[in-house]
PDB file of N, CA and C in Angstrom:
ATOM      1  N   UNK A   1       2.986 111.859  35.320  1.00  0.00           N
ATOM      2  CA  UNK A   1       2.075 112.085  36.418  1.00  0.00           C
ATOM      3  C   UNK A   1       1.676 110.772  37.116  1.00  0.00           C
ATOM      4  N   UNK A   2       1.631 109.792  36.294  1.00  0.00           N
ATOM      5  CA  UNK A   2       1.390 108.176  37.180  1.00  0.00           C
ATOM      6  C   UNK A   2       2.254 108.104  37.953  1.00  0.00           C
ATOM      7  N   UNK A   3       3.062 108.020  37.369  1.00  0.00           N
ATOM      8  CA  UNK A   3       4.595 107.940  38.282  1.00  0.00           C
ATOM      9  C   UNK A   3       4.730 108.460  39.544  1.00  0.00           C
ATOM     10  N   UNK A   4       4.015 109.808  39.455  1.00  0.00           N
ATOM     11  CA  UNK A   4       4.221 110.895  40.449  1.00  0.00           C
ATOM     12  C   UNK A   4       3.289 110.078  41.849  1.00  0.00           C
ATOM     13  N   UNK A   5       2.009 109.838  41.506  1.00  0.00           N
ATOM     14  CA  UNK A   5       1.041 109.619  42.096  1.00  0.00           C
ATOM     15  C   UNK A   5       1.432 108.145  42.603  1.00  0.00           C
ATOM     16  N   UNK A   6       2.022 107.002  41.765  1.00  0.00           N
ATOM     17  CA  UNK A   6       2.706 105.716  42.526  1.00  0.00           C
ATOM     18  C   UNK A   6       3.579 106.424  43.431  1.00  0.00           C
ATOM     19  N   UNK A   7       4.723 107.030  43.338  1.00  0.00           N
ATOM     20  CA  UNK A   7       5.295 107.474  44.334  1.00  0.00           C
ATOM     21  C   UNK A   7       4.566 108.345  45.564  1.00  0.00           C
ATOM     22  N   UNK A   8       3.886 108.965  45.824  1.00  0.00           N
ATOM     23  CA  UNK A   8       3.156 109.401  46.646  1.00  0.00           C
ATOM     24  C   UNK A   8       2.296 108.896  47.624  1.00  0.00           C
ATOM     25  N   UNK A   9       1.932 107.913  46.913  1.00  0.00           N
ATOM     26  CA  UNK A   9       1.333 106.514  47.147  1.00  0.00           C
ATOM     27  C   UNK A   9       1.649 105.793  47.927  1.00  0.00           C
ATOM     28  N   UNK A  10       3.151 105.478  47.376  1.00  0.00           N
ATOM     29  CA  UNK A  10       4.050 104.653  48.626  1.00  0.00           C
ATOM     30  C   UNK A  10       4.013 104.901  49.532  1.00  0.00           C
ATOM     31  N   UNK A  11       4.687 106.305  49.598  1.00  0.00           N
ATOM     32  CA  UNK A  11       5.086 106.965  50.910  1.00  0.00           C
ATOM     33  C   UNK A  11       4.076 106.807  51.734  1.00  0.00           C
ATOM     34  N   UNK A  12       2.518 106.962  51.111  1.00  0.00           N
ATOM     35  CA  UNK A  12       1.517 107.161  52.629  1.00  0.00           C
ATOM     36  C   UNK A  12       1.314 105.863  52.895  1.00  0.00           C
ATOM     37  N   UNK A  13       0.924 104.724  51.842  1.00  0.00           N
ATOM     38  CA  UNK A  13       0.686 103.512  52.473  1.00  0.00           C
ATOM     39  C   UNK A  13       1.932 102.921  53.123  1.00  0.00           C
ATOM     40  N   UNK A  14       3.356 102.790  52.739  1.00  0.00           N
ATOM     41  CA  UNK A  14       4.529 102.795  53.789  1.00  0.00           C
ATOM     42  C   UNK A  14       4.343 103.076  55.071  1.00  0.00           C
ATOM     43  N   UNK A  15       4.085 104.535  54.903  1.00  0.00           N
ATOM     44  CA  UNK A  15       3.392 104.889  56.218  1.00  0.00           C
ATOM     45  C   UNK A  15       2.593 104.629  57.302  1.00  0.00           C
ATOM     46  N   UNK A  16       1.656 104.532  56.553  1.00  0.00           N
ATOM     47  CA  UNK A  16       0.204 103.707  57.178  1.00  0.00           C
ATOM     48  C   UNK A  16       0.765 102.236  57.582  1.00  0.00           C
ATOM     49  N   UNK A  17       1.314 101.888  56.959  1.00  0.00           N
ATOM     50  CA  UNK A  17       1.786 100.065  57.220  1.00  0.00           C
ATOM     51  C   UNK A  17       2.640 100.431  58.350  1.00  0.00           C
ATOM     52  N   UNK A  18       3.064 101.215  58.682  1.00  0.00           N
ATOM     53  CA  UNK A  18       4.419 101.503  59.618  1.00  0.00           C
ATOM     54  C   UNK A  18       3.477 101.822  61.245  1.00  0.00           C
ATOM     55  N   UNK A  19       2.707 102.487  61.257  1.00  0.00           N
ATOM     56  CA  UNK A  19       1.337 103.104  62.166  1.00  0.00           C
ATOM     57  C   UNK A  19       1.241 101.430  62.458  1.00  0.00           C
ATOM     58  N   UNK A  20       0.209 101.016  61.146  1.00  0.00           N
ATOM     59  CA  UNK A  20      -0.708  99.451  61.950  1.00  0.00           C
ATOM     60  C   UNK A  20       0.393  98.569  62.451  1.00  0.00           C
ATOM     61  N   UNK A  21       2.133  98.614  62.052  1.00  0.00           N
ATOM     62  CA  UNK A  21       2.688  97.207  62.582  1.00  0.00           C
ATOM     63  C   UNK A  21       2.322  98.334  64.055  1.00  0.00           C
ATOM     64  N   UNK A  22       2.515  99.874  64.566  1.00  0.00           N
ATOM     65  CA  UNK A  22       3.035 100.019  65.641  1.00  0.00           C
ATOM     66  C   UNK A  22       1.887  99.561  66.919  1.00  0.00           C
ATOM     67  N   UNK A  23       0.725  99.749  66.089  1.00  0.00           N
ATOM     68  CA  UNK A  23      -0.553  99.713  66.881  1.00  0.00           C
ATOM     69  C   UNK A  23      -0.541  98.012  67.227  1.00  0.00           C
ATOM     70  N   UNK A  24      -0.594  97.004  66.021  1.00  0.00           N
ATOM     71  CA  UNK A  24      -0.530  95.815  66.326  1.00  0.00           C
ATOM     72  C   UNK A  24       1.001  95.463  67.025  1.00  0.00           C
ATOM     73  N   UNK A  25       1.940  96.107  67.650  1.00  0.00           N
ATOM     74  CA  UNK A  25       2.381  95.605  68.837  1.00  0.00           C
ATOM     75  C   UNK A  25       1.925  96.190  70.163  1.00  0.00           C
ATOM     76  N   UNK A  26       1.555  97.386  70.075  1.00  0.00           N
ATOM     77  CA  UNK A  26       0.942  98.048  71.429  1.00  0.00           C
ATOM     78  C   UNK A  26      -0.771  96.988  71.534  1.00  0.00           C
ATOM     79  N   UNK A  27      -1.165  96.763  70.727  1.00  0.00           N
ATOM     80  CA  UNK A  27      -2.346  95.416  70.845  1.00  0.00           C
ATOM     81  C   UNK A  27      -2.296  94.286  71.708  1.00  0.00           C
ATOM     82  N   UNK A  28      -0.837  93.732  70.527  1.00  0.00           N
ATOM     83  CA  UNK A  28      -0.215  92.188  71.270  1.00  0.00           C
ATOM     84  C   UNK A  28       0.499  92.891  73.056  1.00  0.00           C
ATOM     85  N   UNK A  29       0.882  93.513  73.041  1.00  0.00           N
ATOM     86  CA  UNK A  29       1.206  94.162  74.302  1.00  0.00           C
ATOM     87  C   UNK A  29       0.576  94.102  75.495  1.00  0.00           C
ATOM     88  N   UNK A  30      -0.469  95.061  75.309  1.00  0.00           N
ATOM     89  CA  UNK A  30      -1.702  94.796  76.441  1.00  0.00           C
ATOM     90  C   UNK A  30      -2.312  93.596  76.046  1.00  0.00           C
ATOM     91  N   UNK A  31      -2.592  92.791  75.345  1.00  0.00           N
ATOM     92  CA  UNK A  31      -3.183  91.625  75.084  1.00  0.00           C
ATOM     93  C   UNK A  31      -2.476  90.238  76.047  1.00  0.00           C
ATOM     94  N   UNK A  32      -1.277  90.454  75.981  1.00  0.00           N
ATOM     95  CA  UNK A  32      -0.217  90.334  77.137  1.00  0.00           C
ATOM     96  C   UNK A  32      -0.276  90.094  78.383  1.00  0.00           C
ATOM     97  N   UNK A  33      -0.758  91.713  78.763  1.00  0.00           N
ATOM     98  CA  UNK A  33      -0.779  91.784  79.991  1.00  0.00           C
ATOM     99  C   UNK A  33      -2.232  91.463  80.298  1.00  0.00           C
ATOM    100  N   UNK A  34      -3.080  91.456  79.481  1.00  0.00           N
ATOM    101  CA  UNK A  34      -4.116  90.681  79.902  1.00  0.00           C
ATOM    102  C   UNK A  34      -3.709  89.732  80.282  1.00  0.00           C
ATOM    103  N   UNK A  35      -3.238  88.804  79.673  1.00  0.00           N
ATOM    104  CA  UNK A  35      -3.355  87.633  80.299  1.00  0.00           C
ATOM    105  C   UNK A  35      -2.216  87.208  81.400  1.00  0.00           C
ATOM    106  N   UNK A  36      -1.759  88.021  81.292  1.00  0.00           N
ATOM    107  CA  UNK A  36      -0.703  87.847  82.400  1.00  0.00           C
ATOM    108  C   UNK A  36      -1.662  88.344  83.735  1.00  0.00           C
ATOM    109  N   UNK A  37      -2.268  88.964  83.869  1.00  0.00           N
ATOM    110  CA  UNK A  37      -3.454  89.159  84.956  1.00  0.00           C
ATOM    111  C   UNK A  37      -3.891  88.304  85.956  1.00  0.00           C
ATOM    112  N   UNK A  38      -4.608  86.869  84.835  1.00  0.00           N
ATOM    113  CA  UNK A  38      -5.186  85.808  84.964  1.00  0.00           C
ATOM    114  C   UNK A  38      -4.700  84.750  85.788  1.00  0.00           C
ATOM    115  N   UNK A  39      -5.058  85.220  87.136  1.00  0.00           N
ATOM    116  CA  UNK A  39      -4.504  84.402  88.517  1.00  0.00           C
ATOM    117  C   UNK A  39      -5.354  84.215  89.668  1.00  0.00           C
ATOM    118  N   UNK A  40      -5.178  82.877  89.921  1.00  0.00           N
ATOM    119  CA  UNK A  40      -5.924  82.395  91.038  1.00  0.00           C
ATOM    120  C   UNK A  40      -5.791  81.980  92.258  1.00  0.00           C
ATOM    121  N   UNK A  41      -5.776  82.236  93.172  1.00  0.00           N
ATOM    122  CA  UNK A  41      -4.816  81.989  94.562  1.00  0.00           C
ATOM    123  C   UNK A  41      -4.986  80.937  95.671  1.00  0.00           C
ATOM    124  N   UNK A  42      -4.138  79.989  95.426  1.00  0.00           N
ATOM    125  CA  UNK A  42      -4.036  78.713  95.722  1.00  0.00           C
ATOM    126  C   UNK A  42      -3.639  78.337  97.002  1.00  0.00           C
ATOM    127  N   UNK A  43      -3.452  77.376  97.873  1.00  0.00           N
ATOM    128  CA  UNK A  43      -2.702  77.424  99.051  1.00  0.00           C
ATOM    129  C   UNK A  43      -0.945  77.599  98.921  1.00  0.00           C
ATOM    130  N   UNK A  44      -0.647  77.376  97.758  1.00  0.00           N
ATOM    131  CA  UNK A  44       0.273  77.483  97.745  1.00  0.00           C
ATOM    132  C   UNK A  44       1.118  79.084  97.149  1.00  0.00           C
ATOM    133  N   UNK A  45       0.290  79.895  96.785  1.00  0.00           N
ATOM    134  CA  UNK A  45      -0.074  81.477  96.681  1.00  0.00           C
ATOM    135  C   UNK A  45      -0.627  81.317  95.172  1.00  0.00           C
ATOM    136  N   UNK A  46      -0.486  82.861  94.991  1.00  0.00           N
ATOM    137  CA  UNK A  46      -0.503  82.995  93.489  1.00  0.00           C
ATOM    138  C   UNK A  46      -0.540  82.206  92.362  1.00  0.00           C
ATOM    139  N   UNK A  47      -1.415  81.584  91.230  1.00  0.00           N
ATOM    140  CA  UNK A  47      -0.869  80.876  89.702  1.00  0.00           C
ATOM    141  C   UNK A  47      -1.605  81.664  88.734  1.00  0.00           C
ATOM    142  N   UNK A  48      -0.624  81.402  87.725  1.00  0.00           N
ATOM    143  CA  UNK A  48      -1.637  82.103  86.422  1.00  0.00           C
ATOM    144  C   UNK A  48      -2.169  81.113  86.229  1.00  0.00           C
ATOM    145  N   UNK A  49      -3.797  81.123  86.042  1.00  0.00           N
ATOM    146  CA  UNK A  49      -4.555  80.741  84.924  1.00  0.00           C
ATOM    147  C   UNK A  49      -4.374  80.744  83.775  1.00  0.00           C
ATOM    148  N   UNK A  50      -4.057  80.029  83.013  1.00  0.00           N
ATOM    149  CA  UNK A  50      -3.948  79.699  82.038  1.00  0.00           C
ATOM    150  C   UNK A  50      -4.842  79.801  81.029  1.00  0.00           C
ATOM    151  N   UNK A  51      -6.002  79.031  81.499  1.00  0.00           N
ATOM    152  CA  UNK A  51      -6.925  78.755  80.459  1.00  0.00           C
ATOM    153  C   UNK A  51      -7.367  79.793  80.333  1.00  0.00           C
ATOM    154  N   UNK A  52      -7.664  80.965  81.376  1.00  0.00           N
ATOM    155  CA  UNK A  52      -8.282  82.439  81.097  1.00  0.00           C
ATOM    156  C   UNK A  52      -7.445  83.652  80.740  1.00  0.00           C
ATOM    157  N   UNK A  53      -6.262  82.889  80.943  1.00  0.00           N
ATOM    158  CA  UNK A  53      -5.072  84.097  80.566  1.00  0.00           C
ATOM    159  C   UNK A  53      -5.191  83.953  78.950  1.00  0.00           C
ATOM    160  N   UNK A  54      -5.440  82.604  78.026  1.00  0.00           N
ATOM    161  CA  UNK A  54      -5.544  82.511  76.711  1.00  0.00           C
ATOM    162  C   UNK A  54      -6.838  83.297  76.471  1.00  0.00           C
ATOM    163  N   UNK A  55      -8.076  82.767  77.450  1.00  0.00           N
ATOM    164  CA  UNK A  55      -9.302  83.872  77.169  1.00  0.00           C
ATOM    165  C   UNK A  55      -9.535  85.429  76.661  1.00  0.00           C
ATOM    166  N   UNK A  56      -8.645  85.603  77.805  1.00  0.00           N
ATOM    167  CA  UNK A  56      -8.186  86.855  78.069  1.00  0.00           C
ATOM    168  C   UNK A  56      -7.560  87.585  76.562  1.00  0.00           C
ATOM    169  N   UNK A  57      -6.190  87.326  76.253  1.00  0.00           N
ATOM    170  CA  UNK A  57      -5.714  87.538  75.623  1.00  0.00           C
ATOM    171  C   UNK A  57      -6.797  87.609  74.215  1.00  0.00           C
ATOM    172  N   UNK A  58      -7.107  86.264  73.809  1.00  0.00           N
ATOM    173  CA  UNK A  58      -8.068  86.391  72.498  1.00  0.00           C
ATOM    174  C   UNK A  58      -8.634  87.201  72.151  1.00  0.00           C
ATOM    175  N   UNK A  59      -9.395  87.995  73.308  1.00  0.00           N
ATOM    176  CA  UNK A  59     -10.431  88.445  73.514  1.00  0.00           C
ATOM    177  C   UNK A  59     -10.246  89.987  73.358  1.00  0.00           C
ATOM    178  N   UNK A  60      -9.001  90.158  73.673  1.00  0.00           N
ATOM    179  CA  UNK A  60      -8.259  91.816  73.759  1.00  0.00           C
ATOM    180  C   UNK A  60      -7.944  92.160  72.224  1.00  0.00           C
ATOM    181  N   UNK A  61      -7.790  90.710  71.964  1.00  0.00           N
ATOM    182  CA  UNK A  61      -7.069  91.365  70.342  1.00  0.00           C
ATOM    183  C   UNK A  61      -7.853  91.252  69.110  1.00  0.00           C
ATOM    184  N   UNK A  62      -8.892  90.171  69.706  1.00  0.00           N
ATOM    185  CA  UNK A  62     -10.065  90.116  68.740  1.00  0.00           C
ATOM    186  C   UNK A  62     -10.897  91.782  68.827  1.00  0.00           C
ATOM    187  N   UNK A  63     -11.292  92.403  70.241  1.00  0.00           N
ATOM    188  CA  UNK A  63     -11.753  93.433  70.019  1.00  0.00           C
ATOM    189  C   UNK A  63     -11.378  94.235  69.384  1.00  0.00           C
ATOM    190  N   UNK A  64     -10.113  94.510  69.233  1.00  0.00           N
ATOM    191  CA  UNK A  64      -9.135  95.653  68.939  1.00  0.00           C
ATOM    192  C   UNK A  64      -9.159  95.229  66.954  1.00  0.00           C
ATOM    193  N   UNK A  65      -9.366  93.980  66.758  1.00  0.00           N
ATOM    194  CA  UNK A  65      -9.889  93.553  65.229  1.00  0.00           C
ATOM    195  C   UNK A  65      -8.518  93.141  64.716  1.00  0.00           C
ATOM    196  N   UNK A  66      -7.757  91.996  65.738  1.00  0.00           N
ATOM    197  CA  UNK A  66      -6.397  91.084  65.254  1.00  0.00           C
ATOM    198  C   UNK A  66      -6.753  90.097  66.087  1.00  0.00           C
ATOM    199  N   UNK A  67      -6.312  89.208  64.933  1.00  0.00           N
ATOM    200  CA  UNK A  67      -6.163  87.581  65.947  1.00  0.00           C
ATOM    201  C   UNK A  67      -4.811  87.255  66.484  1.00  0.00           C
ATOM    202  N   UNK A  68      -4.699  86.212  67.253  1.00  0.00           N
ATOM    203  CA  UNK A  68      -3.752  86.177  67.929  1.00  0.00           C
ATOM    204  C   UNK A  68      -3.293  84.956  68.187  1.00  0.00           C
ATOM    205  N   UNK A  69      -2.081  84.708  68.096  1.00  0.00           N
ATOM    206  CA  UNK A  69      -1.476  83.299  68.583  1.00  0.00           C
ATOM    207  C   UNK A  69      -1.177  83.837  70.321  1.00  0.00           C
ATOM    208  N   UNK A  70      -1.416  82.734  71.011  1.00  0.00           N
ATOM    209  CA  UNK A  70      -1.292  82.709  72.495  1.00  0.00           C
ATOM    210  C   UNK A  70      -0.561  81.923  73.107  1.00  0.00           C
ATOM    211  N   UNK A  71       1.131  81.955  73.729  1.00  0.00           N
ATOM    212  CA  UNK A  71       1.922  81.178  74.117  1.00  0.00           C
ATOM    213  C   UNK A  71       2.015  81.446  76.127  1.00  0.00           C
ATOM    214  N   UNK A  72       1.214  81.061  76.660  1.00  0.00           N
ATOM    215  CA  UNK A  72       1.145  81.584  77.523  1.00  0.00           C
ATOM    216  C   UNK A  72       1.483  79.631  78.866  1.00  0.00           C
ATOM    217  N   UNK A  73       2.388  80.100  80.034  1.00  0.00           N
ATOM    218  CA  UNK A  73       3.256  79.268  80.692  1.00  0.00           C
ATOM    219  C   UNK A  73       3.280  79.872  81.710  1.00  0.00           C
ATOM    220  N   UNK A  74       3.143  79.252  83.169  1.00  0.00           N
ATOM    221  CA  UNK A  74       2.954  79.800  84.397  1.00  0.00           C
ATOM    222  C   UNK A  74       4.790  80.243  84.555  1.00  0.00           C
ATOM    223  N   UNK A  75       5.544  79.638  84.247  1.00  0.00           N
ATOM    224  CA  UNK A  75       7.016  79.463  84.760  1.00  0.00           C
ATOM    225  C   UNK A  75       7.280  80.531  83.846  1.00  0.00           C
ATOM    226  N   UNK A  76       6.768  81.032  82.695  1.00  0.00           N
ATOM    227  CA  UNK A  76       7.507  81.665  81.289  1.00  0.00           C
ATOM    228  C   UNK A  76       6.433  83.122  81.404  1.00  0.00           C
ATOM    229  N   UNK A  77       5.294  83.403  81.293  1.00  0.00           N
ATOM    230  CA  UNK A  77       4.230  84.551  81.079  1.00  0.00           C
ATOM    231  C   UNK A  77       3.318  84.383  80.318  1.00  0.00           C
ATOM    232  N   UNK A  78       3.168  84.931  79.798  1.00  0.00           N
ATOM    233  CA  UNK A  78       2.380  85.260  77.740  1.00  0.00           C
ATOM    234  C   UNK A  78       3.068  85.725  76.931  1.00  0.00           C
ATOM    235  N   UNK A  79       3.298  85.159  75.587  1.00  0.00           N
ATOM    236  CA  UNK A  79       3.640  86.043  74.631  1.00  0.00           C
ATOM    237  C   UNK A  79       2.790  86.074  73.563  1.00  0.00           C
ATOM    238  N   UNK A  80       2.260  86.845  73.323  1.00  0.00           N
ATOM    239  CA  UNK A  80       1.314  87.585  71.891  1.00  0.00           C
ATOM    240  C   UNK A  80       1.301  87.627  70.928  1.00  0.00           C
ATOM    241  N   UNK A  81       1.210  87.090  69.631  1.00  0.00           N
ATOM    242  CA  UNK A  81       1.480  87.506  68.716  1.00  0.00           C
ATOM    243  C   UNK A  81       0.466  87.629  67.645  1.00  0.00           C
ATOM    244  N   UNK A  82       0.154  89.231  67.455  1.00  0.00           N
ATOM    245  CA  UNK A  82      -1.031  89.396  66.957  1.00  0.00           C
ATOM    246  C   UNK A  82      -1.255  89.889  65.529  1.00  0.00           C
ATOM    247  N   UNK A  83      -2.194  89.523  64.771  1.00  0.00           N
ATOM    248  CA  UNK A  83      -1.794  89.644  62.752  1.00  0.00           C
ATOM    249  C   UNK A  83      -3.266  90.051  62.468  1.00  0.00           C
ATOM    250  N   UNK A  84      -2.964  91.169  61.535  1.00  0.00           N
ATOM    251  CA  UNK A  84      -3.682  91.843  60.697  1.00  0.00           C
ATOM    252  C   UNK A  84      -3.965  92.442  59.486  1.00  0.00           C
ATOM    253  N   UNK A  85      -4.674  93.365  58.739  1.00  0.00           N
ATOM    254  CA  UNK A  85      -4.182  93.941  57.755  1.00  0.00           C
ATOM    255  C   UNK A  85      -4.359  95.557  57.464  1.00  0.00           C
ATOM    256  N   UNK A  86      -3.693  95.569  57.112  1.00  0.00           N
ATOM    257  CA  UNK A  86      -3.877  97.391  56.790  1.00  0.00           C
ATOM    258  C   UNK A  86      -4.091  97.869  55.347  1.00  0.00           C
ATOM    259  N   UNK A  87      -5.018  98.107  54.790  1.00  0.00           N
ATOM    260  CA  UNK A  87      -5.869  98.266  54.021  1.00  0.00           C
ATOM    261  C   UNK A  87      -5.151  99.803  53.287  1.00  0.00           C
ATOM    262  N   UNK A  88      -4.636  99.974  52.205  1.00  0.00           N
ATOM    263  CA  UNK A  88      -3.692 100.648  51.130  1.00  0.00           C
ATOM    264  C   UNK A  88      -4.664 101.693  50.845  1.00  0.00           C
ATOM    265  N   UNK A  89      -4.131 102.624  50.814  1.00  0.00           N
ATOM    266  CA  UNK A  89      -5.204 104.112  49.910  1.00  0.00           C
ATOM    267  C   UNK A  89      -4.739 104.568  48.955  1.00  0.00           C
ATOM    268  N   UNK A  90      -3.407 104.186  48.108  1.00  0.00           N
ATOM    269  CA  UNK A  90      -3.167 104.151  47.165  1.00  0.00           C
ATOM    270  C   UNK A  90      -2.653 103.128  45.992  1.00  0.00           C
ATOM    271  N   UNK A  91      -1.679 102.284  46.942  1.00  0.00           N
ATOM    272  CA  UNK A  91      -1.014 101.076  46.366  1.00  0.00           C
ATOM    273  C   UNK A  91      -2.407  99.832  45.541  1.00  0.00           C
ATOM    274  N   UNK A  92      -3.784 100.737  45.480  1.00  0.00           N
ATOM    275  CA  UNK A  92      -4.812  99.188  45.265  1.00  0.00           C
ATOM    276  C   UNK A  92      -4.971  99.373  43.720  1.00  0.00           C
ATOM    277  N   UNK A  93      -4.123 101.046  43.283  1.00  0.00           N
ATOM    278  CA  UNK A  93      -3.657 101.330  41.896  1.00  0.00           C
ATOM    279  C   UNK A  93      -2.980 100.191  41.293  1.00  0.00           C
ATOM    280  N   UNK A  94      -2.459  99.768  41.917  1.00  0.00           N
ATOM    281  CA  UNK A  94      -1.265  98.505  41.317  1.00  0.00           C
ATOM    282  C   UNK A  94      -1.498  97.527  41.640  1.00  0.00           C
ATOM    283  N   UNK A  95      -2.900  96.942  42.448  1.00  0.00           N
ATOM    284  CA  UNK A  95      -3.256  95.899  42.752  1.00  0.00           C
ATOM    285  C   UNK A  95      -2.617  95.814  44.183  1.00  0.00           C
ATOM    286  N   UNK A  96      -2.025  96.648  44.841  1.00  0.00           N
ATOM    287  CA  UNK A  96      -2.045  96.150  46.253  1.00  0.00           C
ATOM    288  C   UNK A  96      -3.006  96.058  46.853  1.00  0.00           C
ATOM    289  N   UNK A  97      -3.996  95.641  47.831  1.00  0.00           N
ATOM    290  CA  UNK A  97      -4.693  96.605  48.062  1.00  0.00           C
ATOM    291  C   UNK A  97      -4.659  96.111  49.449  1.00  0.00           C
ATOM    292  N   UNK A  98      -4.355  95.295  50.470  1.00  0.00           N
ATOM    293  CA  UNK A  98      -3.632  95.118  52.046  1.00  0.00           C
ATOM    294  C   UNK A  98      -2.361  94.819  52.017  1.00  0.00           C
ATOM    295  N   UNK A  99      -1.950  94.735  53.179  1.00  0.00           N
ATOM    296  CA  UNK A  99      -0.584  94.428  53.574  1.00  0.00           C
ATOM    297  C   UNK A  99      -0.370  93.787  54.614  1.00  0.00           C
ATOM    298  N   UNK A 100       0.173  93.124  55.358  1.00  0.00           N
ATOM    299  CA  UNK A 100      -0.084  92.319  56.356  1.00  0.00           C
ATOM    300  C   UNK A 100       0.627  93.120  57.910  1.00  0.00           C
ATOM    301  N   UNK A 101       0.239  93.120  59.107  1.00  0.00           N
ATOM    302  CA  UNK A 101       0.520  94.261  60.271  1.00  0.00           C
ATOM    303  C   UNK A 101       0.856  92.667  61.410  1.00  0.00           C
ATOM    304  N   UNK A 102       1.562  92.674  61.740  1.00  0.00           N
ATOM    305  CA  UNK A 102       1.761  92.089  62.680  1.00  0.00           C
ATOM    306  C   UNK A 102       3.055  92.356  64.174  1.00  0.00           C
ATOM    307  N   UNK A 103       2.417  91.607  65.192  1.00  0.00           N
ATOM    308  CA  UNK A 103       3.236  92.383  66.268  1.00  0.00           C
ATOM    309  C   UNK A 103       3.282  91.369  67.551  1.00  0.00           C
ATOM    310  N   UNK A 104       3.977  91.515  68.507  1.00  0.00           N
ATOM    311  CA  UNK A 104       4.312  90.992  69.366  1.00  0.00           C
ATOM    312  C   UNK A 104       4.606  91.481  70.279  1.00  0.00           C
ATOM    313  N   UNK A 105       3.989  90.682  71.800  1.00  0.00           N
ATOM    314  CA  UNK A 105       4.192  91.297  72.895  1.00  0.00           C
ATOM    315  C   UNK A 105       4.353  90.265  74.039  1.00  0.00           C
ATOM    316  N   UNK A 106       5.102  90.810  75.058  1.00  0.00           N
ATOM    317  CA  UNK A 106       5.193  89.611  76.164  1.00  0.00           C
ATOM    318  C   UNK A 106       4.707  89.909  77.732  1.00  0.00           C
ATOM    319  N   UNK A 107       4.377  89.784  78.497  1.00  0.00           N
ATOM    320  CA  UNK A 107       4.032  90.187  80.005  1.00  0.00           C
ATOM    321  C   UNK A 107       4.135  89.080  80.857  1.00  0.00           C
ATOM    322  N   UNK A 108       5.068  89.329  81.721  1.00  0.00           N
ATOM    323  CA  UNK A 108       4.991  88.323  82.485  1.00  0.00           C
ATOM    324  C   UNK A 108       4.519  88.633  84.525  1.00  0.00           C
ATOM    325  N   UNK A 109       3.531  87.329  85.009  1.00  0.00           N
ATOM    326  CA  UNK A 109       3.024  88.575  86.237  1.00  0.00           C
ATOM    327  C   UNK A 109       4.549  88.323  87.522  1.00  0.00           C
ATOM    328  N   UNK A 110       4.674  88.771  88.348  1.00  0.00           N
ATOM    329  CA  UNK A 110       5.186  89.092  89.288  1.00  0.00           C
ATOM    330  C   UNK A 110       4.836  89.036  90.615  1.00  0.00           C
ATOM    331  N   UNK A 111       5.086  88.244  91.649  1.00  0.00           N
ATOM    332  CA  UNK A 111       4.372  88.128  93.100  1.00  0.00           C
ATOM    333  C   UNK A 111       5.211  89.191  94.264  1.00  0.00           C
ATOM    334  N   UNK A 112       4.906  89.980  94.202  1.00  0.00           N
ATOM    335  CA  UNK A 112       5.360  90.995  95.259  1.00  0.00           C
ATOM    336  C   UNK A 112       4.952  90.771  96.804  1.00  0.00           C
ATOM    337  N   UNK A 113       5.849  90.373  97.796  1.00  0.00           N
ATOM    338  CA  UNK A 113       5.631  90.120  99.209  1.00  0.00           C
ATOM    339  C   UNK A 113       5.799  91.462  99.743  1.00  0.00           C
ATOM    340  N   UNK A 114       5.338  91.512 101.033  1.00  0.00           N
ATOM    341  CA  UNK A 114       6.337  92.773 102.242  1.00  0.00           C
ATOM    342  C   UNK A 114       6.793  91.883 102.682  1.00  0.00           C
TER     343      UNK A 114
END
């Protein structure tokens, strides 16, 4: 019956770990496009902000309860990469008891003329 219940176990926290990586890339994602947002319009048109596009970003993924590395480049976009943990409902039998969720996302903005 242990046996039974480790195996059962797996499957949902597997599971569950499989959910938080999906959520922590849909996170780093829009966290992304936050900061890909972050533009200020110059004489020379359009730039990303930078310093608020990192704001930005932090700030999306801290709410959402992941931190985030922030690679963000006017010539390149943002890319995201956001880390967490997902907390086991069975595996803490065996001493698991998190797992680590991490994810990545990129947005880059776009200047559309007529």
């Amino acid at each position: 019956m242990p046996a039974f219940i480790v195996a059962v176990g797996l499957g949902v926290d597997f599971s569950g770990h499989a959910a938080a990586e999906q959520e922590a890339r849909e996170v780093a994602a829009q966290a992304a496009r936050a900061a890909a947002h972050q533009v200020v319009l110059t004489a020379d048109g359009p730039k990303l902000d930078v310093a608020a596009g990192k704001s930005a970003a932090h700030s999306y993924a801290a709410a959402a309860g992941y931190t985030a590395e922030v690679h963000l480049t006017e010539a390149t976009g943002a890319r995201v990469t956001v880390h967490g943990t997902y907390d086991t409902l069975f595996l803490g039998i065996i001493g698991v008891h998190s797992m680590q969720a991490e994810g990545e996302g990129v947005a880059r903005g776009v200047s559309v003329t007529e």
